[in-house]
Every structure is written in C-alpha cells, then in structure tokens.
C-alpha atoms as a PDB file:
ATOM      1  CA  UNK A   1       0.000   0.000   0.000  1.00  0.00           C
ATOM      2  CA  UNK A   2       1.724   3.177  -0.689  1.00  0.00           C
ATOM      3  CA  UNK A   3       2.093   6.081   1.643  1.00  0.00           C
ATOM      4  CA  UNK A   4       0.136   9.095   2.530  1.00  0.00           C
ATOM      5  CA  UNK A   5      -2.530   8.660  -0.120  1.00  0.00           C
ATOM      6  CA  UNK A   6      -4.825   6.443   1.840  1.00  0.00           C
ATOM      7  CA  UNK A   7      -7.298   8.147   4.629  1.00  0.00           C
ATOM      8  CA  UNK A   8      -6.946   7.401   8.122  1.00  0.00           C
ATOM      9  CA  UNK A   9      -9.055   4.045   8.767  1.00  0.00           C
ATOM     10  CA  UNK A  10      -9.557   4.752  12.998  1.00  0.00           C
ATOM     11  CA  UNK A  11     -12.027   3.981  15.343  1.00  0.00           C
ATOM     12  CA  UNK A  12     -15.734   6.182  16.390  1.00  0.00           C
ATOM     13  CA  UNK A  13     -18.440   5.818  18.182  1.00  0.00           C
ATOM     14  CA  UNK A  14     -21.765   5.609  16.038  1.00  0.00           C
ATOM     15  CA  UNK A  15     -25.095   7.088  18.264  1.00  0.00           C
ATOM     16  CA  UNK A  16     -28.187   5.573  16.848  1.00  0.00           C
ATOM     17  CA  UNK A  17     -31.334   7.175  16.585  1.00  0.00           C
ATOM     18  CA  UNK A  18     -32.861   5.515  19.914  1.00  0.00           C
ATOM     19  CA  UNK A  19     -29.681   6.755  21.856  1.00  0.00           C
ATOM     20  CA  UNK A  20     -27.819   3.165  22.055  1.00  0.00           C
ATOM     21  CA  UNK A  21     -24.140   3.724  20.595  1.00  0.00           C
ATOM     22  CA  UNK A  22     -21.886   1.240  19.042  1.00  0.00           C
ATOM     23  CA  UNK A  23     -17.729   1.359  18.176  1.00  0.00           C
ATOM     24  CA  UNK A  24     -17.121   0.868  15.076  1.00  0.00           C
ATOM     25  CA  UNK A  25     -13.772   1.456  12.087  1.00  0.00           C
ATOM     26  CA  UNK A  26     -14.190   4.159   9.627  1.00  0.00           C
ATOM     27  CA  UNK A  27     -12.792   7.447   7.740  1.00  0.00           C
ATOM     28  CA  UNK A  28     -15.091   9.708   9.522  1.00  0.00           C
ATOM     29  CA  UNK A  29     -13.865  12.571  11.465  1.00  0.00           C
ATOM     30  CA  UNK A  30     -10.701  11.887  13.680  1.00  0.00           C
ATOM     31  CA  UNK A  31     -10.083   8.947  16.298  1.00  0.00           C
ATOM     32  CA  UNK A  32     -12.650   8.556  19.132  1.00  0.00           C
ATOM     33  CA  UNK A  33     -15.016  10.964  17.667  1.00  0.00           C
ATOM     34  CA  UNK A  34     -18.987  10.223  17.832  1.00  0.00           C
ATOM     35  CA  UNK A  35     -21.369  10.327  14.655  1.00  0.00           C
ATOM     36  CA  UNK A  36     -25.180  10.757  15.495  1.00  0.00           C
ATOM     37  CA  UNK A  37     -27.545   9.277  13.275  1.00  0.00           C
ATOM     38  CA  UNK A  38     -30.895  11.375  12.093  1.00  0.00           C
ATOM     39  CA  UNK A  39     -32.566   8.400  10.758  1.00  0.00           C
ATOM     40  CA  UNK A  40     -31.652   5.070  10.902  1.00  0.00           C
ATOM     41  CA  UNK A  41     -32.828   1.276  10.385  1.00  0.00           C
ATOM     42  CA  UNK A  42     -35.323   1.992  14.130  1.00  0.00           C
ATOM     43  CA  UNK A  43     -36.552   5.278  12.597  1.00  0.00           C
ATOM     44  CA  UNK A  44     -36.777   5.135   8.847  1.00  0.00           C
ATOM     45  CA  UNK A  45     -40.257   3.825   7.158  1.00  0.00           C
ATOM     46  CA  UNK A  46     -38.772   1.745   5.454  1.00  0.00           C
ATOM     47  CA  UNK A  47     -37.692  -0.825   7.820  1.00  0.00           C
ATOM     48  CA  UNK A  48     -40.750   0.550  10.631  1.00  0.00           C
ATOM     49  CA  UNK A  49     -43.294   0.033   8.067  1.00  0.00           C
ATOM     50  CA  UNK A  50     -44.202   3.816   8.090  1.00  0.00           C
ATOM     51  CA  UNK A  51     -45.691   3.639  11.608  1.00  0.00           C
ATOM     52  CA  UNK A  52     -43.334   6.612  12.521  1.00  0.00           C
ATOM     53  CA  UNK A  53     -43.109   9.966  10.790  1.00  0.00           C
ATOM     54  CA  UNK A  54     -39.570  11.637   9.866  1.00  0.00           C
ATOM     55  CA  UNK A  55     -38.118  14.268  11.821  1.00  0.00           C
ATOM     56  CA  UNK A  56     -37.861  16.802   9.825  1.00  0.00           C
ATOM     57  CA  UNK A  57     -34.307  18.388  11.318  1.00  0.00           C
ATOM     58  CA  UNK A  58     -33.554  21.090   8.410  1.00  0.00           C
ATOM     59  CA  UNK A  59     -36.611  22.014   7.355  1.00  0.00           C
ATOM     60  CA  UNK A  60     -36.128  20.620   4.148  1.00  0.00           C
ATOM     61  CA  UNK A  61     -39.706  18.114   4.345  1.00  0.00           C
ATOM     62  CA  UNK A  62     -41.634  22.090   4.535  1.00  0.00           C
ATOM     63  CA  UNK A  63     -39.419  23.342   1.727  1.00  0.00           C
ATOM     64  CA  UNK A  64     -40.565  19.762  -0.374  1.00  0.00           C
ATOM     65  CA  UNK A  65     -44.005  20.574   0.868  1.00  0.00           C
ATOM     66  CA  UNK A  66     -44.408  24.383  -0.163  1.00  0.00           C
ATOM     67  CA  UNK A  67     -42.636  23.589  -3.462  1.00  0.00           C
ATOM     68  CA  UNK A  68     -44.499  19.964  -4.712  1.00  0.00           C
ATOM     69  CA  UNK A  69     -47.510  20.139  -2.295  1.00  0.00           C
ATOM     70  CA  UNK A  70     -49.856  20.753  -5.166  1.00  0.00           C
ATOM     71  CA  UNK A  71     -49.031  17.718  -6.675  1.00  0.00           C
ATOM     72  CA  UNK A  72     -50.604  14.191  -6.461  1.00  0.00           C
ATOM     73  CA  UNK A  73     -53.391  16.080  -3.646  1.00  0.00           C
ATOM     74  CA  UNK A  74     -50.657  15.988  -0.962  1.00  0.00           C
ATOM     75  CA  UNK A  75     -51.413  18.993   1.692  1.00  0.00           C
ATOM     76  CA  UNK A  76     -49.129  21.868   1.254  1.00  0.00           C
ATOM     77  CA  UNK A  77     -48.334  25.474  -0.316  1.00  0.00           C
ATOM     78  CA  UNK A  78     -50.145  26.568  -3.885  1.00  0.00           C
ATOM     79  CA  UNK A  79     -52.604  23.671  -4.007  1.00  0.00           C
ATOM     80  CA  UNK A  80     -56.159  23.567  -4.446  1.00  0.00           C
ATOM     81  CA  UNK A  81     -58.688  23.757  -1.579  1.00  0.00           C
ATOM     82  CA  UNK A  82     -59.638  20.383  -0.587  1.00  0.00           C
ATOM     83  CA  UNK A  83     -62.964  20.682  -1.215  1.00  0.00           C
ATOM     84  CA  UNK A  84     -62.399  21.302  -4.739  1.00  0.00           C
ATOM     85  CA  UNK A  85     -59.997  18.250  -4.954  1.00  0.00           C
ATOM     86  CA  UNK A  86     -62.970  16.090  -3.950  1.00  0.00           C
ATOM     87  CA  UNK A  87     -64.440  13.289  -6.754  1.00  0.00           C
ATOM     88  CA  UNK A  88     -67.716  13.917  -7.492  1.00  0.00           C
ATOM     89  CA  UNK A  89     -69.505  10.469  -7.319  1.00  0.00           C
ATOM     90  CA  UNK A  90     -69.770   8.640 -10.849  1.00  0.00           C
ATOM     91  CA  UNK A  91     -73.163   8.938 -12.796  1.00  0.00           C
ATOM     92  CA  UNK A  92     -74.910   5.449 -14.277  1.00  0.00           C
ATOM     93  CA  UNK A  93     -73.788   5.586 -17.712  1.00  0.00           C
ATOM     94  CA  UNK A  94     -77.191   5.347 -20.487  1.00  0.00           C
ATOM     95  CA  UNK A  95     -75.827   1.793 -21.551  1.00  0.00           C
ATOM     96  CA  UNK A  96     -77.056   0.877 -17.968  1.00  0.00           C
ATOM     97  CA  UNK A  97     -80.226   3.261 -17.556  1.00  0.00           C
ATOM     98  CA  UNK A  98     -81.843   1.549 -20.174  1.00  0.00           C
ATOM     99  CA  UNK A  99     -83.016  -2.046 -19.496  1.00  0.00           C
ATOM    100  CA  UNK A 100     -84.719   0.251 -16.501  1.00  0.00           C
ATOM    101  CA  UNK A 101     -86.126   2.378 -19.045  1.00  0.00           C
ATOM    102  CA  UNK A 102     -87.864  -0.421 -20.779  1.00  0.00           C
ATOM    103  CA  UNK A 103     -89.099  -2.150 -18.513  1.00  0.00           C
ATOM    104  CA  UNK A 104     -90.918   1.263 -17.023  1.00  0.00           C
ATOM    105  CA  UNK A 105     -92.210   1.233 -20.869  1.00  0.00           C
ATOM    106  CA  UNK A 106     -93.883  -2.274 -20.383  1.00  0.00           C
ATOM    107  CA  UNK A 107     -96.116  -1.324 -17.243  1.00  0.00           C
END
C-alpha cells in the first residue's frame, strides 16, 4: 500500500437514533469521535413500516411541501382547496339506464 494517499481508517463511536451507541472502524472525522444518526434502520419507514413519521431536522420536508404540495393532492403550499380536490360520485352511464327504461315502458 503506498504512503500518505490512503485516509486514516480509525475507530468512532456511532449514536443511533434511539440513543444506544456502538464502536465501530471508519474514515469519519478523527479517532474517538462520535457520529449521530438522524434516521436510521429503528426510525426510517422503510424498515418501521411507516408507523413513525420523519423528523424533519432542516426544514427541508416544509421546503418539499411548499414547493411539490400541489401535486398528487398531498397537503401543502399553492394547491387547491380540498374541497375542490374532492371526486364527485360517478353517474350510471345510459348503456345501464336503459333495461330500466324499458321495462318502465312495459307497465
């Protein structure tokens, strides 16, 4: 391996999300310091099942929502009023309406 091209490869600690730490090796910061995780396998959906919601640290979940709120019905800045996002409910269609209408001919 040649000389003083490589990082240094040193020990941290590594805080989870739930506050339980482990030690682990790695190029992060310098020997014996700590790395807290925002979101990790406890926290994120994907492993939870989305039973928890995201912290949102930075802000940057209300600058998603403000900017692409409007899109798919999702709550947020710009969109329509919900009550003008509601479905109206589906009318028979006149293939349907008219076996009725024949047989109220009959009587």
């Amino acid at each position: 391996m040649k000389e003083g091209i490589h990082p240094d490869y040193h020990e941290i600690t590594v805080v989870m999300t739930d506050g339980t730490s482990y030690k682990t090796r790695s190029t992060y910061g310098k020997a014996g310091d700590t790395l807290r995780l925002d979101i990790d396998s406890k926290s994120h959906p994907a492993w939870t099942g989305g039973q928890q919601k995201l912290l949102d640290t930075g802000g940057q979940l209300a600058r998603f929502n403000k900017r692409f709120g409007s899109i798919g019905g999702a709550t947020g800045g710009g969109g329509a009023p919900a009550a003008a996002a509601k479905a109206e409910a589906p009318k028979a269609s006149p293939a349907k309406a008219a076996p009725a209408a024949k047989a109220a001919k009959k009587k």
